[in-house]
C-alpha atoms as a PDB file:
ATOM      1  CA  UNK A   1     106.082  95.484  74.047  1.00  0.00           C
ATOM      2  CA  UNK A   2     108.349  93.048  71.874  1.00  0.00           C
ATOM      3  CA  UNK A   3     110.331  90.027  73.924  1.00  0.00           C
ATOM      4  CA  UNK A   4     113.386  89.308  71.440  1.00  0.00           C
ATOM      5  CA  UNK A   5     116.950  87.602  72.344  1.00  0.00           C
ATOM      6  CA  UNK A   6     120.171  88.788  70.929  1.00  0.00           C
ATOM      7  CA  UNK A   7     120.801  85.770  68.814  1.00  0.00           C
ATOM      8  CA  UNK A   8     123.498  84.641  67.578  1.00  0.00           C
ATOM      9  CA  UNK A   9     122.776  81.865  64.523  1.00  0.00           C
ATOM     10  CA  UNK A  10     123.840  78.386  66.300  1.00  0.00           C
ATOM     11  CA  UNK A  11     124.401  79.889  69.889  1.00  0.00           C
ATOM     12  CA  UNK A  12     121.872  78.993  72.732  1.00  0.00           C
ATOM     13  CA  UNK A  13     121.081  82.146  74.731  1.00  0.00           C
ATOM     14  CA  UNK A  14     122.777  82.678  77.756  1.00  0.00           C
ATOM     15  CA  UNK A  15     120.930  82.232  81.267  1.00  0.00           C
ATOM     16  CA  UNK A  16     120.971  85.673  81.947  1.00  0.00           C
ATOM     17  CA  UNK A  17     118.853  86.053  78.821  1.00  0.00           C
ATOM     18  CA  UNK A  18     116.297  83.757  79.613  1.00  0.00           C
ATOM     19  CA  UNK A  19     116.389  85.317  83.308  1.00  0.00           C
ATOM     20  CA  UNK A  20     115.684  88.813  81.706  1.00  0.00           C
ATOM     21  CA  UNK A  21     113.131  87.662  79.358  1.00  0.00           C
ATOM     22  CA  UNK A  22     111.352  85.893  82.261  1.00  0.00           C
ATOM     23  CA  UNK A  23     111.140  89.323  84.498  1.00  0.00           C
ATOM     24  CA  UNK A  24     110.025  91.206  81.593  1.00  0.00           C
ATOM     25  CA  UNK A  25     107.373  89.593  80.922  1.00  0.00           C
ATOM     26  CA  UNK A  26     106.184  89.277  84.098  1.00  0.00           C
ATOM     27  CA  UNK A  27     106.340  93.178  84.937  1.00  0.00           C
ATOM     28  CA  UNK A  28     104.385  93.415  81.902  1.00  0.00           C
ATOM     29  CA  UNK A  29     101.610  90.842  83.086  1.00  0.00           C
ATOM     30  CA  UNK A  30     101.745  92.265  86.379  1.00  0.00           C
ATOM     31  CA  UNK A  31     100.941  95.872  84.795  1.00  0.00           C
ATOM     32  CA  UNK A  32      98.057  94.579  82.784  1.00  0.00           C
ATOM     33  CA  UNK A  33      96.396  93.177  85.468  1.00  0.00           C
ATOM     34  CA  UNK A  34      96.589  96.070  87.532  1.00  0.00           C
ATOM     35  CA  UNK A  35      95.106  97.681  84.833  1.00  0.00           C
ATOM     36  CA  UNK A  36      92.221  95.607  84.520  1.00  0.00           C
ATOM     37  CA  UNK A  37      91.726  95.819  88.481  1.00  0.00           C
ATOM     38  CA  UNK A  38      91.820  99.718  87.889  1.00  0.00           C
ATOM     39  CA  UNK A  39      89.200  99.827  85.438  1.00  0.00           C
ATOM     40  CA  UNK A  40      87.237  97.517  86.829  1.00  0.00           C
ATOM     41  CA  UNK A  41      86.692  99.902  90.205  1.00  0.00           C
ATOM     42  CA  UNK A  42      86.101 103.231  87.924  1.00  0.00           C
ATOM     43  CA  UNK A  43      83.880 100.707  85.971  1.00  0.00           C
ATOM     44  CA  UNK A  44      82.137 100.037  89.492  1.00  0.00           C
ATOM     45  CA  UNK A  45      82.305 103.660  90.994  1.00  0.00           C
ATOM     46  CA  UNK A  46      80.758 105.046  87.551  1.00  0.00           C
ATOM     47  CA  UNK A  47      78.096 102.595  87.151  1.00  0.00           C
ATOM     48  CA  UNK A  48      77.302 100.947  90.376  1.00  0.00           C
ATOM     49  CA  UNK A  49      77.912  97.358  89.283  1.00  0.00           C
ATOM     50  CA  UNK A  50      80.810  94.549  87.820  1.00  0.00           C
ATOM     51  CA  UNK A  51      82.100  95.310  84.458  1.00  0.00           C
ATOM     52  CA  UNK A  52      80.955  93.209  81.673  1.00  0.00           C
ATOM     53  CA  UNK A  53      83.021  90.718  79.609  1.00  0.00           C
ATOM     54  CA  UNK A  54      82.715  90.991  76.086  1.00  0.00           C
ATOM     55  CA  UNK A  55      81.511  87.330  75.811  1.00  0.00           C
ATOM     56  CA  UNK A  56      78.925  88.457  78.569  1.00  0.00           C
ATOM     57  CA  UNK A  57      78.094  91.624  76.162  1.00  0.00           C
ATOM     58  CA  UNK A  58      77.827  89.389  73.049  1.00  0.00           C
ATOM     59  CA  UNK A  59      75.571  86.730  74.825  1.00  0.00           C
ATOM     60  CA  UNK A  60      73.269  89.581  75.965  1.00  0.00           C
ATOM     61  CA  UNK A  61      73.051  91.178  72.529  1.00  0.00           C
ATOM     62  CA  UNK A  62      71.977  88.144  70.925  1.00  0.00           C
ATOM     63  CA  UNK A  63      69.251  87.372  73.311  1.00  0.00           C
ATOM     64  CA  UNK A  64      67.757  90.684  72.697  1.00  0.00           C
ATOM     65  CA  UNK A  65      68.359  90.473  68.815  1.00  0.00           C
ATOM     66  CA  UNK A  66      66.092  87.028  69.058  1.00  0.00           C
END
């Protein structure tokens, strides 16, 4: 999803712009977190437990690689 204002060289954009900019993005912010919160509980229901981070995954894997 690309944010971009209808400029005009030398203009400042309108408040309306900046007002329709603002909502965009957060619908789109709003939709990835719901997103995360949905995978997260198929995550859960599939393998009985919290969903790991990648940092979590990478601190794991080099433990076991010691």
């Amino acid at each position: 999803m690309s944010f971009e204002f209808n400029e005009i060289p030398g203009k400042e954009p309108s408040l309306d712009e900046i007002n329709k900019l603002g909502k965009e993005i957060s619908i789109h912010f709003k939709s990835l977190k719901k997103k995360k919160k949905a995978e997260k509980k198929i995550w859960k229901k599939h393998f009985g437990g919290d969903r790991w981070t990648d940092e979590e995954m990478e601190a794991t894997t080099k433990r076991q690689n010691k």
